[in-house]
Protein backbone atom coordinates (compact mmCIF):
# COMPACT_ATOMS: atom_id res chain seq x y z
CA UNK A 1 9.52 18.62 1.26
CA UNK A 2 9.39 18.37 4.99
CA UNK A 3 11.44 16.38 6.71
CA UNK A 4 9.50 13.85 8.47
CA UNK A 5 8.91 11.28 6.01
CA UNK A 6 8.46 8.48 8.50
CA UNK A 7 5.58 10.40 10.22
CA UNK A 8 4.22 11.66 6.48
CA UNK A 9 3.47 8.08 5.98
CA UNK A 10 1.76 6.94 9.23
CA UNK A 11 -0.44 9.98 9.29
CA UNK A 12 -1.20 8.66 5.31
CA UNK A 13 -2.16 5.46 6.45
CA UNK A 14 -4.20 6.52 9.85
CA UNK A 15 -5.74 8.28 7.60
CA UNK A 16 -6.87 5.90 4.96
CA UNK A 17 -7.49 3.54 7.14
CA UNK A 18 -10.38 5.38 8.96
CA UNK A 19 -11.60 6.42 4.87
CA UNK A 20 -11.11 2.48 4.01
CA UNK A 21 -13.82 2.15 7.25
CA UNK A 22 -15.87 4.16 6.71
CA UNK A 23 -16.65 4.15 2.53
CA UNK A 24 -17.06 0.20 3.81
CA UNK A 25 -19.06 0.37 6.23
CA UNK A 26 -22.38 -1.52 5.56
CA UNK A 27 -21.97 -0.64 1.70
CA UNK A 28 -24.23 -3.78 0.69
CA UNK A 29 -27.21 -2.06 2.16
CA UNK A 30 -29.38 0.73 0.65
CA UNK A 31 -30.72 -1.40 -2.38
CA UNK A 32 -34.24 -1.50 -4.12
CA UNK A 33 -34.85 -4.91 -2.81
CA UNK A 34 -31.16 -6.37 -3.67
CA UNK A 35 -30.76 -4.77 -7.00
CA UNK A 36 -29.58 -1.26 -8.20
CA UNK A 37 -30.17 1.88 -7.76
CA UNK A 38 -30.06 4.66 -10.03
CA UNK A 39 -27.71 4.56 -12.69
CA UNK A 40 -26.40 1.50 -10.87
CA UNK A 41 -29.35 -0.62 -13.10
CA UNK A 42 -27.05 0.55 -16.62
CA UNK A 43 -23.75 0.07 -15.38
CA UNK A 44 -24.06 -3.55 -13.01
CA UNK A 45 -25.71 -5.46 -15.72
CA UNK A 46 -22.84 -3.91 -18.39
CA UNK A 47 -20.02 -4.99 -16.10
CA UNK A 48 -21.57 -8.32 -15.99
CA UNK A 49 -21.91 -9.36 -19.27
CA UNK A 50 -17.96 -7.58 -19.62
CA UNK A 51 -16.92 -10.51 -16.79
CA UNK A 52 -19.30 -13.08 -19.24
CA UNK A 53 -18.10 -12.03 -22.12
CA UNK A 54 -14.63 -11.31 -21.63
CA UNK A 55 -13.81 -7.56 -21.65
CA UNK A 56 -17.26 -6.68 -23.96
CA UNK A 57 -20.91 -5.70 -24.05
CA UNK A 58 -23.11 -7.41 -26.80
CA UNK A 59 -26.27 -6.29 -25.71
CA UNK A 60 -26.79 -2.49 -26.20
CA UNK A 61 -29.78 -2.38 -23.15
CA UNK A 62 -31.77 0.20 -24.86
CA UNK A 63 -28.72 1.68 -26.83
CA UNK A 64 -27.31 3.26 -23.28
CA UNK A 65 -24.78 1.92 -23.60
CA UNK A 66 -23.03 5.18 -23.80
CA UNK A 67 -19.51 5.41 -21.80
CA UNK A 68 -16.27 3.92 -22.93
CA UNK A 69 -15.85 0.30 -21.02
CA UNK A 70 -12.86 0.91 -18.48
CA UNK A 71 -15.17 2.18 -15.51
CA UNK A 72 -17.38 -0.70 -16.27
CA UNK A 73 -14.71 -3.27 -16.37
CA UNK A 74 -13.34 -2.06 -13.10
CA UNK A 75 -17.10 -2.98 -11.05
CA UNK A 76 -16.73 -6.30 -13.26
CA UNK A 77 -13.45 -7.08 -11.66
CA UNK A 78 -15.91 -6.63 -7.74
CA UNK A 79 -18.39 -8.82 -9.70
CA UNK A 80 -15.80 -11.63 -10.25
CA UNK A 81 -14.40 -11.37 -6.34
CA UNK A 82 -17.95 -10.93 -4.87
CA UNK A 83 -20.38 -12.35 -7.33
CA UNK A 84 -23.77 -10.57 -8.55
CA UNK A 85 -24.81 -8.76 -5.33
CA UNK A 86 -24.33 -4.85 -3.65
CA UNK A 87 -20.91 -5.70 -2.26
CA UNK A 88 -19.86 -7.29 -5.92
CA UNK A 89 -20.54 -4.07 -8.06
CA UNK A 90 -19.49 -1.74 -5.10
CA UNK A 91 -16.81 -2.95 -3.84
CA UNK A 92 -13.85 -1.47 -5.90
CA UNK A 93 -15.69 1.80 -6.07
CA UNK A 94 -15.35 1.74 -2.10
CA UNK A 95 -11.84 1.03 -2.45
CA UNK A 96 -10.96 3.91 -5.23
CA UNK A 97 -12.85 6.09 -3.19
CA UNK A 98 -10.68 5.16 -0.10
CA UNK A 99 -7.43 5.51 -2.50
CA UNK A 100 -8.46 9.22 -3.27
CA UNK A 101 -8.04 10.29 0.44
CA UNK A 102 -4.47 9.01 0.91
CA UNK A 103 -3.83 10.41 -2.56
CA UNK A 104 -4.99 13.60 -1.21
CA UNK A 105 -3.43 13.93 2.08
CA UNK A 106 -0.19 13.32 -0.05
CA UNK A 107 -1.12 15.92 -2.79
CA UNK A 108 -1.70 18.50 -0.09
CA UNK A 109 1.38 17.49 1.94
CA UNK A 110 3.41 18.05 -1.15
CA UNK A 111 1.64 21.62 -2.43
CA UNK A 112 1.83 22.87 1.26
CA UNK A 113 5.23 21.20 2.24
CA UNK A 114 3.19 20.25 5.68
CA UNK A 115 1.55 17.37 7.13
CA UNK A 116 -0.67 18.66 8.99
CA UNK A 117 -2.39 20.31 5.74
CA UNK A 118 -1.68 16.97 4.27
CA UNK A 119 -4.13 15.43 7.12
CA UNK A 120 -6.68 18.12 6.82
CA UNK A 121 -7.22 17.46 3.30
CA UNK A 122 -7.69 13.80 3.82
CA UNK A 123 -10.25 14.52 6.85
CA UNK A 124 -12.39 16.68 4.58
CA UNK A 125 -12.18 14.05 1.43
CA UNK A 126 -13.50 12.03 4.36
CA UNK A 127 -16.45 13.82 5.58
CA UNK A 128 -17.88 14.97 2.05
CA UNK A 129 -21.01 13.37 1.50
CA UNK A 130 -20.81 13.30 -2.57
CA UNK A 131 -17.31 11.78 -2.84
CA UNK A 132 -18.79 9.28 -0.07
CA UNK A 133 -22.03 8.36 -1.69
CA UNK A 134 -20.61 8.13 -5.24
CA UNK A 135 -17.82 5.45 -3.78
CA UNK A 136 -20.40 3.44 -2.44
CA UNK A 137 -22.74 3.15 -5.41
CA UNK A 138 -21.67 0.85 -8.56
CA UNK A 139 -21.58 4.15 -11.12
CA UNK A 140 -18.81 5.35 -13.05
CA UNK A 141 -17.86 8.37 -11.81
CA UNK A 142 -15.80 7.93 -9.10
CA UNK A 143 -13.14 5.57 -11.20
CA UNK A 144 -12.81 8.87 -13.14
CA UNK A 145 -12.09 10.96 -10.17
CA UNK A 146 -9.59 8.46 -9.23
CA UNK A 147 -7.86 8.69 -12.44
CA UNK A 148 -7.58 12.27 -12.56
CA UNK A 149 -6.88 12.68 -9.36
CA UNK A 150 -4.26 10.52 -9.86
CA UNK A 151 -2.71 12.05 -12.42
CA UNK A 152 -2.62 15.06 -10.91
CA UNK A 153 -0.48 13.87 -8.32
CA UNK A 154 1.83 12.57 -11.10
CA UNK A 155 2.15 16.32 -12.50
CA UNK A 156 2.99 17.64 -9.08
CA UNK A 157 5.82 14.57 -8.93
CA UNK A 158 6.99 15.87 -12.06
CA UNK A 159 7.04 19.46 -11.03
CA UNK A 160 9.12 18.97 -8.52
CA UNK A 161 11.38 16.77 -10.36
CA UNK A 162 11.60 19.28 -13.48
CA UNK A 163 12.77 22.21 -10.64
CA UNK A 164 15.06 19.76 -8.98
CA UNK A 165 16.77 18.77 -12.09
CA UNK A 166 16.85 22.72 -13.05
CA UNK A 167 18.87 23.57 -9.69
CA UNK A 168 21.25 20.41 -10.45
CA UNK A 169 22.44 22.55 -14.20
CA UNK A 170 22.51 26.13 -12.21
CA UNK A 171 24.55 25.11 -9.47
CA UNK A 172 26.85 23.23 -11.27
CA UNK A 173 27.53 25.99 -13.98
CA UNK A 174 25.97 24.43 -17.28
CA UNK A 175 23.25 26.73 -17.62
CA UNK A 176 23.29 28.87 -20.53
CA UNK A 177 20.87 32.07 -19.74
CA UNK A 178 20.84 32.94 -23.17
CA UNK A 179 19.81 29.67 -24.76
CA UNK A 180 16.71 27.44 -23.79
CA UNK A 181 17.81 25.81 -21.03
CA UNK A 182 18.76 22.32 -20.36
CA UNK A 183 16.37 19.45 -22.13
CA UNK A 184 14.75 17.93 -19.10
CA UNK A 185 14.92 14.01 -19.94
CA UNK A 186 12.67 11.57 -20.06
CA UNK A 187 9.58 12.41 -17.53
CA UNK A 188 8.45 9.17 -16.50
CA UNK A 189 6.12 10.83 -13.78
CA UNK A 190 4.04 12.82 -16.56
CA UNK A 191 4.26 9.73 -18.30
CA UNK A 192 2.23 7.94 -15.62
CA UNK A 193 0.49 11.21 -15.95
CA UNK A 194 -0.51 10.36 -19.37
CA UNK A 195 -1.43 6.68 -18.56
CA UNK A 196 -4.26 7.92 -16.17
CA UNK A 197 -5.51 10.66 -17.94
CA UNK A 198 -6.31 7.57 -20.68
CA UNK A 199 -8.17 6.02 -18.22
CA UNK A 200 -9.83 8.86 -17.12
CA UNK A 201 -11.48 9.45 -20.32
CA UNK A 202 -11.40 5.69 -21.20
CA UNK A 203 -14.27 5.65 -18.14
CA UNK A 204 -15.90 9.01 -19.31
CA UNK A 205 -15.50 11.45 -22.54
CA UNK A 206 -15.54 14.69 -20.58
CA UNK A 207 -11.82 13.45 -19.01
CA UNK A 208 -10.73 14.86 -22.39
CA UNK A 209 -10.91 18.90 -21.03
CA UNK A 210 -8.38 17.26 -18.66
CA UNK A 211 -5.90 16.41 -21.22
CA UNK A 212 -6.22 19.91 -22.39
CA UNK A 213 -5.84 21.68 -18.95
CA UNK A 214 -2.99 19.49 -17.59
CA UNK A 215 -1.00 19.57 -20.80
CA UNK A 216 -1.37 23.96 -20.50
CA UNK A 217 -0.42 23.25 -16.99
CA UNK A 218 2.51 20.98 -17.45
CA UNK A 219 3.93 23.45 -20.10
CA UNK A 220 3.45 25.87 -18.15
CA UNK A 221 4.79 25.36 -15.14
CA UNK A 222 8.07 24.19 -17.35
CA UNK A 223 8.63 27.91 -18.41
CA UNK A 224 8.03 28.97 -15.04
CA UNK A 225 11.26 26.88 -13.84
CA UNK A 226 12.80 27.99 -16.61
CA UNK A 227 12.61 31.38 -15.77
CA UNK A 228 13.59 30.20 -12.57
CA UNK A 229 16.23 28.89 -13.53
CA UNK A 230 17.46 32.45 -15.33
CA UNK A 231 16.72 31.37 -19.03
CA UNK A 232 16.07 35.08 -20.74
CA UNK A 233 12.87 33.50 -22.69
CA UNK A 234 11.80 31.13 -20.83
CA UNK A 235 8.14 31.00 -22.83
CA UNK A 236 9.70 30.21 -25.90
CA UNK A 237 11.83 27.88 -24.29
CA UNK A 238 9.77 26.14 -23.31
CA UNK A 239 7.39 26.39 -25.98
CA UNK A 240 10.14 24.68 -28.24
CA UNK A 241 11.46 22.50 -25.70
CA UNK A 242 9.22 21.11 -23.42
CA UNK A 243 5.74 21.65 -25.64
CA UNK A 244 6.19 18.59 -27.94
CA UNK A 245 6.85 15.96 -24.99
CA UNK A 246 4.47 17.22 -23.65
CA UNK A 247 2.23 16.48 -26.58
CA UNK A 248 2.77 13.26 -26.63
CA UNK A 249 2.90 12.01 -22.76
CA UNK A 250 -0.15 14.20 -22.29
CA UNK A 251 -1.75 14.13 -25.28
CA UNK A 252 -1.13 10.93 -27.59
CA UNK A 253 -0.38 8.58 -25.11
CA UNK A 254 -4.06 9.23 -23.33
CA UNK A 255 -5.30 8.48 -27.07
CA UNK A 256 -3.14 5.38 -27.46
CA UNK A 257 -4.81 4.61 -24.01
CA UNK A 258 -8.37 4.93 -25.06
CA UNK A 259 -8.16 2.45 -27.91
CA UNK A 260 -6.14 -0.14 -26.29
CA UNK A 261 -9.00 -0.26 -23.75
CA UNK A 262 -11.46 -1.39 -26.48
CA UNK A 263 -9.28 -4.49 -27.05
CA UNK A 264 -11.44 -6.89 -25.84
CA UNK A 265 -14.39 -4.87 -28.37
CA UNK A 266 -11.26 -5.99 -31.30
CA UNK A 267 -11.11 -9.04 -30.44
CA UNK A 268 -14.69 -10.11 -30.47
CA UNK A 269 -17.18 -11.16 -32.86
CA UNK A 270 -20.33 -10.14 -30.93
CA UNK A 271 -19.63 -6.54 -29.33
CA UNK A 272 -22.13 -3.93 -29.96
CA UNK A 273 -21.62 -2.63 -33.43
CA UNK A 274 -18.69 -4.77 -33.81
CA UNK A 275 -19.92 -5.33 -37.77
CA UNK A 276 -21.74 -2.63 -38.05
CA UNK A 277 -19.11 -1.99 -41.10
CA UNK A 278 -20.72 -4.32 -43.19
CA UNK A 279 -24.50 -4.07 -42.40
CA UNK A 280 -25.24 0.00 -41.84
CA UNK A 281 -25.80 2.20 -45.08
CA UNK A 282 -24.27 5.52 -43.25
CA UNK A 283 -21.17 4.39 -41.94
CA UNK A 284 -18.93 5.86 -44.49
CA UNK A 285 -15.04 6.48 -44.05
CA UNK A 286 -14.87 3.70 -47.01
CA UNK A 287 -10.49 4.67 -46.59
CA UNK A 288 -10.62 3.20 -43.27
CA UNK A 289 -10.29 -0.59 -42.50
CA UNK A 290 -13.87 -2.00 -41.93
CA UNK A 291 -13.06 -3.13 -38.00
CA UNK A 292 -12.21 0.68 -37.64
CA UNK A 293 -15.15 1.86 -39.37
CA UNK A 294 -17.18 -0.19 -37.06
CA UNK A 295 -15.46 1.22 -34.04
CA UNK A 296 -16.34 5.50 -35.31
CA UNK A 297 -19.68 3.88 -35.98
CA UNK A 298 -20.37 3.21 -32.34
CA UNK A 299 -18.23 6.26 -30.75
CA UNK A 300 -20.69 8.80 -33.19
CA UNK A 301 -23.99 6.59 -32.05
CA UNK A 302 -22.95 7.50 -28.51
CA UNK A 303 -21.99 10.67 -29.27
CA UNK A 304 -25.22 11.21 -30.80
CA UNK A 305 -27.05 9.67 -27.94
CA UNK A 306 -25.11 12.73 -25.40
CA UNK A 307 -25.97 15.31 -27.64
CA UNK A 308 -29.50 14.49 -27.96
CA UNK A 309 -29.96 13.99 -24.49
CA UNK A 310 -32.45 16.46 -24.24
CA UNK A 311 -35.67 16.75 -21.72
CA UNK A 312 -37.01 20.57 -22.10
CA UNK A 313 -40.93 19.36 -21.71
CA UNK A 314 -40.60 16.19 -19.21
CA UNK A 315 -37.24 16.96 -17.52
CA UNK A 316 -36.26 14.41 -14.97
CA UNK A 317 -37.57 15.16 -11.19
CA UNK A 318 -33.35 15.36 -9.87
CA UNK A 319 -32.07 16.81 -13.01
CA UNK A 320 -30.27 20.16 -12.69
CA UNK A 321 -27.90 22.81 -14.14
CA UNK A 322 -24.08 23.75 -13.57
CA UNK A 323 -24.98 27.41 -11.44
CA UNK A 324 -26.22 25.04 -8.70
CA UNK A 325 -23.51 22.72 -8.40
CA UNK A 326 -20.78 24.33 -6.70
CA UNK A 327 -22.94 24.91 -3.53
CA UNK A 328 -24.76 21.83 -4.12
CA UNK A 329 -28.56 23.45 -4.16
CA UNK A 330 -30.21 20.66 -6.00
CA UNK A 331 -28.92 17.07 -4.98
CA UNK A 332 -30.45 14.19 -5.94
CA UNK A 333 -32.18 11.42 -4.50
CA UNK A 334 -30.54 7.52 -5.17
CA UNK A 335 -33.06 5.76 -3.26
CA UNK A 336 -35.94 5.87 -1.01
CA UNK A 337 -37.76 3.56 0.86
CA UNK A 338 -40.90 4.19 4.09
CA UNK A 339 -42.55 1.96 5.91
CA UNK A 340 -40.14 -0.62 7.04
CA UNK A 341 -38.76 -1.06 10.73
CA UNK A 342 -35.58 -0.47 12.72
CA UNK A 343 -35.73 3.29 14.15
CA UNK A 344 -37.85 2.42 17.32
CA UNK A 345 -40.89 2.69 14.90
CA UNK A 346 -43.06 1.18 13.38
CA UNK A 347 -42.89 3.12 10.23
CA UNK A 348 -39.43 4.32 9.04
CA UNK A 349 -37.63 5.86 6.20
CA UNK A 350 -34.25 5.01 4.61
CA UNK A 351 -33.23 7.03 1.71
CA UNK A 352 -30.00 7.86 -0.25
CA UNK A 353 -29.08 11.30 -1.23
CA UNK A 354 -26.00 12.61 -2.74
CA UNK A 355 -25.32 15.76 -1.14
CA UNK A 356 -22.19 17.89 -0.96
CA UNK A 357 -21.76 18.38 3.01
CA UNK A 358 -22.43 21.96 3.54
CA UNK A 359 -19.72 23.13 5.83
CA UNK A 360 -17.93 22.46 2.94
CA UNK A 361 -19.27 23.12 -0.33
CA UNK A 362 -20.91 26.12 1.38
CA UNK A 363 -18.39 27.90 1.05
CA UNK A 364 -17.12 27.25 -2.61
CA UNK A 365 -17.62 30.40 -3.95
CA UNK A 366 -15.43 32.25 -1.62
CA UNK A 367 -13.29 29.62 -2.06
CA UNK A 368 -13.06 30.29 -6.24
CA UNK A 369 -12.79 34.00 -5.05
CA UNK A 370 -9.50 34.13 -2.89
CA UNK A 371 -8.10 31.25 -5.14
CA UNK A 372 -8.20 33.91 -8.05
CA UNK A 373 -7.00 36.71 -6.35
CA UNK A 374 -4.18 34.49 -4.93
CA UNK A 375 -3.33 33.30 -8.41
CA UNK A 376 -3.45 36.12 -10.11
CA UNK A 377 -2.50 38.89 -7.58
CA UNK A 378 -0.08 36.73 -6.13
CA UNK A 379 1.18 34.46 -8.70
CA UNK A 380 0.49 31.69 -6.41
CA UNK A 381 1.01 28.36 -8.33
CA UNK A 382 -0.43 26.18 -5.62
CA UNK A 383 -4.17 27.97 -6.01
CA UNK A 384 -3.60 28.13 -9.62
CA UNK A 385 -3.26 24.70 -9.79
CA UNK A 386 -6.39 24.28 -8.08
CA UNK A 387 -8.49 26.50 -10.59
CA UNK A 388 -7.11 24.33 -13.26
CA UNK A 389 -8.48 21.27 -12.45
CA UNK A 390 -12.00 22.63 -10.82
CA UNK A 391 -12.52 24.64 -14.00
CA UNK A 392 -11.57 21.70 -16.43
CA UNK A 393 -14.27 19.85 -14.16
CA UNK A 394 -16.95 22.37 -14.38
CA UNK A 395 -17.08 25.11 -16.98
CA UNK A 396 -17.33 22.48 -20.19
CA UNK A 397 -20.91 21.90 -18.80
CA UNK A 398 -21.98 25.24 -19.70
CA UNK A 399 -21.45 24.44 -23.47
CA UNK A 400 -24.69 23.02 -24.26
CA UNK A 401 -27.19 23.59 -21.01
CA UNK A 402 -30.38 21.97 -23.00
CA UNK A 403 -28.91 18.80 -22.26
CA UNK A 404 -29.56 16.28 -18.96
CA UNK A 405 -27.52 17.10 -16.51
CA UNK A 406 -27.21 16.13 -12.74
CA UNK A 407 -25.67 17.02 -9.80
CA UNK A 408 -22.69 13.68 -9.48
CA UNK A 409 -20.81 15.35 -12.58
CA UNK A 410 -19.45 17.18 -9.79
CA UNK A 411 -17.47 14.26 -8.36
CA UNK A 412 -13.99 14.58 -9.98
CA UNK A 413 -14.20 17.96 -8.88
CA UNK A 414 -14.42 17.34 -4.91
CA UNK A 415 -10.74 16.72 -4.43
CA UNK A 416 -10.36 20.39 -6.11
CA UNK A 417 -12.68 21.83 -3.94
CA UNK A 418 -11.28 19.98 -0.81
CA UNK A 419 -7.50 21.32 -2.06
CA UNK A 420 -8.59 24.81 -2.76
CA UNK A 421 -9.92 24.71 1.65
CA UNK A 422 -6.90 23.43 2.77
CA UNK A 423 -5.00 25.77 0.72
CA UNK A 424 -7.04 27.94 2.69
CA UNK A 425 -6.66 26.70 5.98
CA UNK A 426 -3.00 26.70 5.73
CA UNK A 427 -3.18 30.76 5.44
CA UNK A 428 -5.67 30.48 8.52
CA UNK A 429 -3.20 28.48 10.56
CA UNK A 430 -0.21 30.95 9.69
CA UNK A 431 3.49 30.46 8.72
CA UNK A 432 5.95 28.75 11.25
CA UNK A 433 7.57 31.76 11.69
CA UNK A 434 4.38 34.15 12.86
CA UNK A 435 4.22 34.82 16.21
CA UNK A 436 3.31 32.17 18.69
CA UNK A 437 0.05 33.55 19.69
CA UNK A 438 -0.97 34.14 15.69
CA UNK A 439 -0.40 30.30 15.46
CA UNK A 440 -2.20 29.34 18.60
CA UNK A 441 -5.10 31.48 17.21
CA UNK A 442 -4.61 30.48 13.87
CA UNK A 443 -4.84 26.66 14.79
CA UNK A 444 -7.79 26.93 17.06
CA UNK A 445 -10.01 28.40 13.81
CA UNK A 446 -9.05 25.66 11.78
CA UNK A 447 -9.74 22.94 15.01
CA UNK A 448 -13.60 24.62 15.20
CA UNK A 449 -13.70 24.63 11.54
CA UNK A 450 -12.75 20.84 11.27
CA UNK A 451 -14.90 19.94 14.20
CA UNK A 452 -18.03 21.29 12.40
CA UNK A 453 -17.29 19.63 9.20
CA UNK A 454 -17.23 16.46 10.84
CA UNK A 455 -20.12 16.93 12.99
CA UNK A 456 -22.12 18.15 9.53
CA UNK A 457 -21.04 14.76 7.88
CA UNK A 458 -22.16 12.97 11.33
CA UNK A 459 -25.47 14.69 10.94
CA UNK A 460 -25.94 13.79 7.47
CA UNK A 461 -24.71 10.25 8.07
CA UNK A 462 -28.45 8.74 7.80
CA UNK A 463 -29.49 9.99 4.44
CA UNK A 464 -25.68 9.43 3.15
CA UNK A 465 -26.28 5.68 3.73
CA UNK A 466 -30.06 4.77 4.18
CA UNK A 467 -29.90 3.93 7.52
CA UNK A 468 -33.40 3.75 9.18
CA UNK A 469 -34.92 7.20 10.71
CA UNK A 470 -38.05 8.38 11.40
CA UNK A 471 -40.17 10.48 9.01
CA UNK A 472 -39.42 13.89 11.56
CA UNK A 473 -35.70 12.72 11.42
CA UNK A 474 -35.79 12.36 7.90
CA UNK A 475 -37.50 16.18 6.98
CA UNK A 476 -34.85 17.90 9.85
CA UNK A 477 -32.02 16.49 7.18
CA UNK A 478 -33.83 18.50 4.21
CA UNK A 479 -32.39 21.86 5.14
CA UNK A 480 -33.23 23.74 2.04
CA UNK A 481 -36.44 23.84 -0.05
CA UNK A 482 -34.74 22.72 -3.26
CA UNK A 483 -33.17 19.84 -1.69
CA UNK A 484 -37.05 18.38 -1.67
């Protein structure tokens, strides 16, 4: 790690500081006349009855109530500091969103062993218009990102740990090359890893592709410092070492999670479905205690609502499909509003769209490209790493296209995105020991590249947070015809 902790640590907080600013920044505005927008008008109302209840919803609104309760209890907990208003139910997604870019500028400080990559990372994580709409709207997705993004961090903790610990038995003689290796301990970072990964899916059921892709990871980047480390086998070392912790930090302890988050849903007597043991003909599972029952009862009704959550003949006007997300060709459109005052006119517009910035998510697909050719032809772990968590994000939407999807299920996979640039970048800039001129060069791309990412985000600061513009100002922001 470098050396310069003390600095590290003041960039992080610069850093956040200016995210904390501006994910705040007039968040209360931007409403349909003081209540929700979107998907806001589901999840505000849920969280309130959670804070009135007590930790529980026991009025199904339509039967959508379809997510677990976790990212719902956590705009409850801005309900009960604020009250019922914008600021109440956005609040704490403004401040998880803030959290994400000092988690990222320390991610990509530790992956790149620099802090200058560190700071890039957080600037972009700034200036990306999704991650900064969907922290200042009272939806669910961004507590997800936070989670994972989270535990990610706790993996790359733990990497580093495992390797350190691995160096300790080879340099003091106790490794045996033609055994397993050492047993590495308790992990208490892939623990935490665990914890959050819970949550994660405890806010939203497609976290669960997580467990499955950080578990593979954690595994294997265990045999990989193994082999390392000089074990002969250092597969099936690990597969018979380190598989079966990791199994149950990364794989039963996210389960363990999940239920222990319905605990106020136990402990009632009115939840949704609480008794649905005892009054529904199909519940079946007659082995299982009837409180249990009642619990699979509601899980497969919302399971059956997602599945069936089909629009072929009226499909909604901002819907769209996975092959358009990762350049962001069809965002959507949170609110809208004409004919009101305050941009020198008499007749404005203020709207909401959620819209990847372009500089950025532009350039995605080349992105994916070198990152494959660098982890593959070049057994780099870092871009590896990377693919991991987009691709847990992203492909498991291609399973069943018939169903409603939308353009914010792209949110936990920004920070990917914005990892896989810096990664990037940081081959741009050069290694501290090219030439002086190849880093001079080098740094002056990545200063023009930077400058234009910001000045996109500037650009697209109006529509990003329904600030007042004319009708002329307001069709110059719609670049591309599908963005309409």
């Amino acid at each position: 790690m470098p050396t310069d902790r003390m600095r590290g640590w003041l960039v992080t907080g610069v850093i956040a500081l200016v995210a904390a600013l501006v994910r705040f920044w007039n968040l209360g505005q931007a409403t349909d006349d003081g209540t929700p927008v979107f998907d806001e008008k589901h999840y505000v109302p849920q969280a309130w009855q959670m804070l009135r209840n007590g930790g529980y919803e026991d009025n199904p609104g339509y039967e959508l109530v379809a997510h677990p309760p976790v990212g719902k209890q956590m705009i409850a907990l801005g309900e009960w500091l604020l009250g019922y208003n914008p600021w109440g139910w956005r609040v704490v997604a403004a401040l998880c969103g803030a959290l994400m870019v000092l988690l990222i500028v320390r991610i990509a400080r530790r992956m790149t062993r620099s802090t200058m990559l560190g700071a890039i990372a957080g600037i972009l994580l700034i200036c990306d218009g999704l991650s900064h709409v969907q922290s200042r709207v009272g939806m669910l997705d961004i507590f997800q990102a936070f989670f994972l993004l989270a535990a990610f961090s706790c993996l790359l903790v733990d990497r580093d740990q495992v390797r350190e610990r691995m160096w300790h038995v080879v340099a003091e003689g106790r490794l045996d090359p033609a055994g397993w290796g050492p047993r590495l301990g308790f992990r208490w970072w892939r623990f935490g890893a665990g914890l959050l990964i819970g949550l994660a899916c405890a806010t939203k059921w497609n976290g669960i592709y997580f467990i499955m892709a950080f578990g593979l990871l954690s595994v294997f980047w265990d045999a990989l410092a193994r082999r390392s480390a000089g074990v002969r086998r250092p597969w099936r070392a690990a597969l018979l070492r380190d598989t079966a912790p990791a199994l149950g930090s990364l794989l039963l302890l996210p389960l363990v999670v999940y239920f222990a988050t319905w605990t106020g849903w136990f402990a009632s007597e009115t939840a949704t479905d609480r008794h649905a043991a005892l009054v529904a003909d199909d519940v079946g599972m007659a082995w299982l205690p009837d409180v249990w029952r009642s619990l699979l009862y509601y899980q497969f009704n919302v399971l059956d609502f997602h599945t069936n959550l089909v629009t072929p003949e009226t499909p909604h006007p901002w819907e769209s499909k996975p092959w358009a997300w990762p350049m962001g060709l069809r965002p959507m459109l949170y609110y809208y509003e004409s004919g009101a005052g305050g941009c020198g006119r008499d007749s404005c517009v203020r709207a909401t769209m959620l819209l990847g910035t372009p500089a950025m998510w532009w350039l995605a697909l080349p992105v994916a490209g070198w990152s494959v050719w660098r982890a593959v032809g070049r057994t780099d772990w870092r871009y590896a790493a990377v693919l991991v968590g987009y691709c847990a994000g992203f492909l498991p939407w291609f399973i069943e296209l018939d169903r409603q999807m939308y353009f914010f299920y792209m949110t936990p996979i920004v920070p990917f995105l914005i990892l896989g640039i810096t990664l990037v970048l940081g081959q741009v800039l050069g290694k501290a020991s090219d030439h002086f001129e190849r880093r001079r060069t080098g740094l002056l791309a990545v200063s023009l590249y930077l400058g234009l990412v910001v000045a996109n985000f500037a650009w697209l600061w109006p529509i990003l947070n329904g600030d007042p513009i004319t009708y002329e100002h307001w069709q110059s922001e719609l670049w591309l015809p599908s963005w309409r």
